[in-house]
Protein backbone atom coordinates (compact mmCIF):
# COMPACT_ATOMS: atom_id res chain seq x y z
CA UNK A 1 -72.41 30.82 31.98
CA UNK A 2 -68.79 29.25 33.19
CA UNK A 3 -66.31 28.97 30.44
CA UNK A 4 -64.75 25.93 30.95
CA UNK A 5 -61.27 26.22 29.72
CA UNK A 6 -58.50 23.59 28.43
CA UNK A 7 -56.85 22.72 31.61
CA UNK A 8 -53.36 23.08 29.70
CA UNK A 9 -54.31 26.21 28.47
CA UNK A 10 -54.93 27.68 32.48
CA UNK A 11 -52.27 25.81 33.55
CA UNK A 12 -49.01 27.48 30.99
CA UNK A 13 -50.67 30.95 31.62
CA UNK A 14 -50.73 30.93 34.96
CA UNK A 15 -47.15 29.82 35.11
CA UNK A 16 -46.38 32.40 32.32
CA UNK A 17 -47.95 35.56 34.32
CA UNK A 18 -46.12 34.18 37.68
CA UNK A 19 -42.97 34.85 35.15
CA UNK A 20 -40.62 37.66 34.48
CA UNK A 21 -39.62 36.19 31.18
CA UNK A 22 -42.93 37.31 29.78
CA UNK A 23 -41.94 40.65 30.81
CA UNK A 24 -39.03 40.91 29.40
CA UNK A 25 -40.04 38.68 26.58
CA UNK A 26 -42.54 41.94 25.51
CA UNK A 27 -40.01 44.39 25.98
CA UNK A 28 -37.44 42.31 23.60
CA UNK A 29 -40.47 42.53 21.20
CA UNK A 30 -41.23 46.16 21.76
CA UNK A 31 -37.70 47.19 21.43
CA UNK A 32 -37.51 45.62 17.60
CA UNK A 33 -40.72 46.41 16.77
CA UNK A 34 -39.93 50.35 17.73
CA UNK A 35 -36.44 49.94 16.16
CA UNK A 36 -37.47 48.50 12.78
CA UNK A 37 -40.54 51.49 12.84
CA UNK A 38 -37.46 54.15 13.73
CA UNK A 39 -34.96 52.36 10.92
CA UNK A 40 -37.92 52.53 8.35
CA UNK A 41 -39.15 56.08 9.01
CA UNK A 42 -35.30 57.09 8.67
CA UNK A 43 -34.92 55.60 5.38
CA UNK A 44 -38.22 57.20 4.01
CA UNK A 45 -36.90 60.63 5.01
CA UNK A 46 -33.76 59.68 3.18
CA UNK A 47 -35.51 58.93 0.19
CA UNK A 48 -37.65 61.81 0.24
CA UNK A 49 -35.22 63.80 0.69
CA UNK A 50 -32.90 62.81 -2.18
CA UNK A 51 -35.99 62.94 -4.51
CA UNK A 52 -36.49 66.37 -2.82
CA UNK A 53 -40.40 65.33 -2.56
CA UNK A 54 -42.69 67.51 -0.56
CA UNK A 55 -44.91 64.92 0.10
CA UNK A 56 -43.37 62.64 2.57
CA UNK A 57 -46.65 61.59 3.62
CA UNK A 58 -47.28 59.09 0.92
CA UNK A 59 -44.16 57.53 1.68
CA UNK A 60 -45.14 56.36 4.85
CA UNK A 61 -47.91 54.33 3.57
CA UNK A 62 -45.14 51.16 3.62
CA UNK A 63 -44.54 51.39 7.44
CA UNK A 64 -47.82 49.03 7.70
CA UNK A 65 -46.15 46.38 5.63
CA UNK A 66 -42.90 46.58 7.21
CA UNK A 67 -43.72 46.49 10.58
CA UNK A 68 -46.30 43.69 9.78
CA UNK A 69 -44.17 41.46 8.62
CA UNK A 70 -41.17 41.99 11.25
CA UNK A 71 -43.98 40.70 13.35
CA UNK A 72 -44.79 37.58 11.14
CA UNK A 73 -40.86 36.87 11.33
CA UNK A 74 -40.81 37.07 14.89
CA UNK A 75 -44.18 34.80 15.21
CA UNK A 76 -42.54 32.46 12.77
CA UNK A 77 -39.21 32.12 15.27
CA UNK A 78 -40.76 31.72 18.71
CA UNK A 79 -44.09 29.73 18.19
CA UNK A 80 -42.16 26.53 16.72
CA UNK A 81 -39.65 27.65 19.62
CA UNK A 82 -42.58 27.37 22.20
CA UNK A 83 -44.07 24.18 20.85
CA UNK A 84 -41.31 22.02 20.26
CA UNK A 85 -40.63 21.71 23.60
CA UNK A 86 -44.02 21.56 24.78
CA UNK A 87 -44.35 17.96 24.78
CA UNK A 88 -40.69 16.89 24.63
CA UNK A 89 -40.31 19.01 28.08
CA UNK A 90 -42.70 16.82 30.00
CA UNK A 91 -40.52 14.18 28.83
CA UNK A 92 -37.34 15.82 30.04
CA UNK A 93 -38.80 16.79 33.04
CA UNK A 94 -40.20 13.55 33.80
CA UNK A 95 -43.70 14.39 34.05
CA UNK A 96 -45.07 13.54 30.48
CA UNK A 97 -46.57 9.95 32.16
CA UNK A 98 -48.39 11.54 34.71
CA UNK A 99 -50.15 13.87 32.32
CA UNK A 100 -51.58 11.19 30.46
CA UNK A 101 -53.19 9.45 33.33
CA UNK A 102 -55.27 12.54 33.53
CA UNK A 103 -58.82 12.70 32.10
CA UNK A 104 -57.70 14.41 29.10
CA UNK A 105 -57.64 13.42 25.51
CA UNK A 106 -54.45 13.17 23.69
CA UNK A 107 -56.45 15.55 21.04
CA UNK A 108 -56.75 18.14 24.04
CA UNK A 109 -53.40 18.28 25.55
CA UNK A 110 -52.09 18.75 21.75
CA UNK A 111 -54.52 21.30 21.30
CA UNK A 112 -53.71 23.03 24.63
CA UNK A 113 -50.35 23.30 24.37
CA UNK A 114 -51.00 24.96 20.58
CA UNK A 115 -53.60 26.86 21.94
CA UNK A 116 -51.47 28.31 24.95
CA UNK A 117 -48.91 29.07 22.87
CA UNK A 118 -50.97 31.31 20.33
CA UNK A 119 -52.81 32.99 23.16
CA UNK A 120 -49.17 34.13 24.31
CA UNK A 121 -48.46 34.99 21.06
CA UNK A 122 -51.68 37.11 20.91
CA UNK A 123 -50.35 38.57 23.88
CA UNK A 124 -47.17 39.78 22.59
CA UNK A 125 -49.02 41.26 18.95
CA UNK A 126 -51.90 43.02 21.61
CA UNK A 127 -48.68 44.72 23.36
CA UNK A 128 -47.45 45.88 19.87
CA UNK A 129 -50.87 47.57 19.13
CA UNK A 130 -49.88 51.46 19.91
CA UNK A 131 -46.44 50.97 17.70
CA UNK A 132 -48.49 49.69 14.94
CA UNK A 133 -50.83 52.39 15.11
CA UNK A 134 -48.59 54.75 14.43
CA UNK A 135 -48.48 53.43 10.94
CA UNK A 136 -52.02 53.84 10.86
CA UNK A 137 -52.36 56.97 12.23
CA UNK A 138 -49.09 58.76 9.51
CA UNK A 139 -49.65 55.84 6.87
CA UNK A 140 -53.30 56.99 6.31
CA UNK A 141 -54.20 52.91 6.88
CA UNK A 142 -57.11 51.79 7.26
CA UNK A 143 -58.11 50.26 11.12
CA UNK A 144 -59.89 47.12 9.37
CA UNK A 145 -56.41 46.60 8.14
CA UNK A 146 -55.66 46.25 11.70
CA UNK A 147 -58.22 43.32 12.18
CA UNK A 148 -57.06 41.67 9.01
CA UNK A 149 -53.65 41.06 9.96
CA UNK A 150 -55.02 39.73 13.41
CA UNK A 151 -56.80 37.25 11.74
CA UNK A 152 -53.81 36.35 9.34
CA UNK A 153 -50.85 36.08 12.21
CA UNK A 154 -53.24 34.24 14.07
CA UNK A 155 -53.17 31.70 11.61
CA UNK A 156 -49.56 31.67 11.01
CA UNK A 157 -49.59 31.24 14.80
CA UNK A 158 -51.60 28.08 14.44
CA UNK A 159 -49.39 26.59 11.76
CA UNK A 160 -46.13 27.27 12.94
CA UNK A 161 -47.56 25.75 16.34
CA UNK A 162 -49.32 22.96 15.05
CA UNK A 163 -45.67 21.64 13.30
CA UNK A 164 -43.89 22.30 16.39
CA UNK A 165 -46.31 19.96 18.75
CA UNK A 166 -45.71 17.25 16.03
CA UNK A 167 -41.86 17.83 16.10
CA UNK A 168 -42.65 18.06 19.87
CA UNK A 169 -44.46 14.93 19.96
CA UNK A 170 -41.83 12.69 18.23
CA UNK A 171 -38.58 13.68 20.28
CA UNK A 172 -37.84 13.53 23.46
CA UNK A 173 -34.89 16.11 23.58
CA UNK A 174 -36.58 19.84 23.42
CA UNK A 175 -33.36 21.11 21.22
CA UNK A 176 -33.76 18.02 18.73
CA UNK A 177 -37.30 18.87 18.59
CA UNK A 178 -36.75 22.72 17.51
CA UNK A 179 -34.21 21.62 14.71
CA UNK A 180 -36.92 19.21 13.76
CA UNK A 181 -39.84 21.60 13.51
CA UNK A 182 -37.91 24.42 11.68
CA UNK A 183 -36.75 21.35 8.88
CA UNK A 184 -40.51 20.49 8.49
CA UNK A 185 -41.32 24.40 8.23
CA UNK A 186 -39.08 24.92 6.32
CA UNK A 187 -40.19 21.99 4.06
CA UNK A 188 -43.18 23.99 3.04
CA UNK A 189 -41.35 26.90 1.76
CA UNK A 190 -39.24 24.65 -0.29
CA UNK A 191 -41.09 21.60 -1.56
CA UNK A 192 -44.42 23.76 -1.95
CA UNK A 193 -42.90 25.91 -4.85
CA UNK A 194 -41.02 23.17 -6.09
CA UNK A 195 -43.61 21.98 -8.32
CA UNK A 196 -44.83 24.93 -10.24
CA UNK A 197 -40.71 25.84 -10.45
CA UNK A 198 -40.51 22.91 -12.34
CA UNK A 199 -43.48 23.39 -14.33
CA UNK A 200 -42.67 26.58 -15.64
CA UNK A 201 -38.80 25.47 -16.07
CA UNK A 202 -39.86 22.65 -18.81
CA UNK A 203 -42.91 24.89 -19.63
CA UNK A 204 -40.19 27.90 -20.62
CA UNK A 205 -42.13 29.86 -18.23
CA UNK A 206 -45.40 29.06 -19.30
CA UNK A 207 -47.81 26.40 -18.71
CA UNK A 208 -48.28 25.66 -15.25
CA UNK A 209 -50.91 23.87 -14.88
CA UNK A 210 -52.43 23.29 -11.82
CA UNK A 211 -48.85 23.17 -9.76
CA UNK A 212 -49.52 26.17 -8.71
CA UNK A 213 -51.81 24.66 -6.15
CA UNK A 214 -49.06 23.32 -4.27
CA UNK A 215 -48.61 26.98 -3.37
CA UNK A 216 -51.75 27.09 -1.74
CA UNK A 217 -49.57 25.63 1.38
CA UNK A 218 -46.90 28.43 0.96
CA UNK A 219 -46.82 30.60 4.30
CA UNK A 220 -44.55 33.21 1.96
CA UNK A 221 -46.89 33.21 -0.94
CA UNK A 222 -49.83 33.37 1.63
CA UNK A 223 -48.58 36.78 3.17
CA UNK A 224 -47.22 38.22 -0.32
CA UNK A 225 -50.73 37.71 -1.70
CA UNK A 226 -52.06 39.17 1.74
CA UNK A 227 -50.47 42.12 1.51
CA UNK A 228 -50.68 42.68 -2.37
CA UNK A 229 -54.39 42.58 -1.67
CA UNK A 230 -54.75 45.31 1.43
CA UNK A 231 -52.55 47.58 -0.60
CA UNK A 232 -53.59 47.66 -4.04
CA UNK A 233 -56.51 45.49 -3.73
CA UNK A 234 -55.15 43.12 -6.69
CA UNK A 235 -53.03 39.91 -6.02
CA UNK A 236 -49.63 38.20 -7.72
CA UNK A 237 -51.85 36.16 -9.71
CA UNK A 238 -55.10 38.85 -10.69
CA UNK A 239 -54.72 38.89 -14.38
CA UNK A 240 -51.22 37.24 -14.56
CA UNK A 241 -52.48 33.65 -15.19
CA UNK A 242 -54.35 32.59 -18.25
CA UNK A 243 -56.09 30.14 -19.25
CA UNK A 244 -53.40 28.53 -21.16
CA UNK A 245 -51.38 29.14 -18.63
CA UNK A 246 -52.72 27.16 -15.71
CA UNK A 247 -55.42 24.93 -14.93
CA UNK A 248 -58.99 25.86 -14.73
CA UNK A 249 -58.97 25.47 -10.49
CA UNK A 250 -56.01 28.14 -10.40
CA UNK A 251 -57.15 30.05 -13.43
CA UNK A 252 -60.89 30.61 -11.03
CA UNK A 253 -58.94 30.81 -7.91
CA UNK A 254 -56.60 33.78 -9.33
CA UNK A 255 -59.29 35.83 -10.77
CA UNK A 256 -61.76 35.74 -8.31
CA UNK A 257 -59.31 36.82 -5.25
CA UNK A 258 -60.06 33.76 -3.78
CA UNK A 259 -56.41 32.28 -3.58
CA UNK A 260 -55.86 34.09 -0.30
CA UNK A 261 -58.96 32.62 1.57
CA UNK A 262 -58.56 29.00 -0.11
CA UNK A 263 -54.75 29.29 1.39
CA UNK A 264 -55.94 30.08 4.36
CA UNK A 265 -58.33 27.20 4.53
CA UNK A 266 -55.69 24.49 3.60
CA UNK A 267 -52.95 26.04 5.87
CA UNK A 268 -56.05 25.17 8.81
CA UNK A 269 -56.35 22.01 7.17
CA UNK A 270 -52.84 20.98 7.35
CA UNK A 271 -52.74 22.60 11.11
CA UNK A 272 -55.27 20.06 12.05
CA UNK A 273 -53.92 18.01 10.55
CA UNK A 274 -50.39 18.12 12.39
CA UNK A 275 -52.40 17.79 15.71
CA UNK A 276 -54.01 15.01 15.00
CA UNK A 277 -50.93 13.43 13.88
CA UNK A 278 -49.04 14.36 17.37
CA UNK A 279 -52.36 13.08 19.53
CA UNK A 280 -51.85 10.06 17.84
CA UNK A 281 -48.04 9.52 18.84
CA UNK A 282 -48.77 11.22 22.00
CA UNK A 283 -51.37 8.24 22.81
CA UNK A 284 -49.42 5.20 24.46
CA UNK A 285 -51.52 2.86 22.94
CA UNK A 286 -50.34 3.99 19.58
CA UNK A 287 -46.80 5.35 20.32
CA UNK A 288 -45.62 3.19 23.38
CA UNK A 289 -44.15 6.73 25.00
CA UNK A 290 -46.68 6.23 27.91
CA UNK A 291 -45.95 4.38 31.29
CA UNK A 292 -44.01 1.02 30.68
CA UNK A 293 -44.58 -1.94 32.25
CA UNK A 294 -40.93 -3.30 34.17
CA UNK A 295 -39.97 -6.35 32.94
């Protein structure tokens, strides 16, 4: 059976692979992943050896979380970078009119131009596979670990993109658009704790309620809860929250370790969400960005 794929999608990778700045995009990443594993095994020898512990070993069991989320950092910069000017580059380069009198969708050249960008992103976290086995293979880790996080920067992949095609999607410089999509990400880490902050200010740290929902959206809490849970198989919130405390939807949600997959569910939701959005300003007959009629 022929998989038919998005024509956006073959299109940017086969004018990424014809490129060296893929190549030396992967070394860039390489060379910080390898440094931050080299600047974190150096510190735990450091503090081994000032404890004068004999078993480094179980010190080492942190490179998996440190070199995870120097990845998730990275992710978070270049996807919004990659999206923004997705659709605001057609319009620079004067070719944004003549993709729309194609056969496709507005839906499916916002989702191929997400889509392209997380399968490049893939690309890059595939390369980074031996470094991040190392932690695996000193750290004791487990290798489902390894599929976990997969799954969870592929999401973050999908967020951070789906924000920058909407930022993309409403500008039509590529640099306006990429100060536009990190204010709207960076919206989320700030108005998404804002809520239960203010709860538990007038609460005198108690109290709650179900604010804490709002975090459900957090990319930050997301990951902290993410990694609480591969390492000590517990979360921020398992047995933290009461039921005086919160709201029975976060009390259930905290004690059943289902805040991470409910979080994950909603940051999909919103990700749709944010496509659908820039299909719909993408469309001319909704955003008047297509071909105009000379007067």
């Amino acid at each position: 059976m022929k998989i038919r794929w998005n024509p956006i999608v073959k299109k940017d990778l086969q004018v990424t692979a014809r490129s060296m700045r893929i190549s030396w995009g992967l070394f860039a990443y390489e060379a910080a992943l390898a440094l931050a594993f080299l600047l974190v095994l150096a510190i735990i020898q450091e503090e081994a050896d000032s404890w004068y512990s004999d078993n480094f070993y179980s010190y080492l069991v942190v490179l998996f979380p440190v070199l995870a989320v120097v990845q998730v950092c990275i992710v978070t910069l270049i996807v919004p970078i990659i999206t923004a000017s997705a659709i605001s580059g057609e319009k620079e380069r004067q070719t944004f009119d003549l993709m729309l009198t194609t056969c496709m969708t507005p839906f499916s050249i916002v989702f191929g131009k997400v889509m392209s960008a997380v399968i490049n992103i893939l690309l890059f976290v595939a390369a980074s596979t031996p470094v991040m086995a190392l932690s695996f293979v000193v750290g004791g880790m487990r290798w489902s670990y390894l599929f976990y996080f997969l799954l969870a920067i592929l999401l973050q992949a999908v967020f951070s993109g789906s924000i920058g095609i909407f930022a993309s999607s409403l500008c039509r410089k590529s640099i306006v658009a990429v100060l536009l999509s990190f204010s709207i990400y960076g919206g989320f880490y700030v108005l998404t704790a804002l809520p239960p902050l203010i709860s538990m200010i007038f609460g005198m740290g108690r109290n709650m309620g179900e604010s804490a929902l709002f975090l459900l959206l957090n990319p930050v809490v997301f990951f902290e809860e993410f990694f609480m849970l591969l390492m000590t198989g517990e979360t921020m919130f398992n047995g933290t929250i009461s039921k005086g405390d919160a709201g029975i939807v976060t009390y259930m949600l905290s004690h059943y370790n289902l805040w991470i997959y409910v979080s994950a569910g909603c940051m999909l939701l919103v990700s749709f969400l944010f496509m659908l959005m820039a299909a719909w300003k993408v469309n001319p007959l909704h955003s008047g960005t297509g071909v105009r009629k000379k007067k």
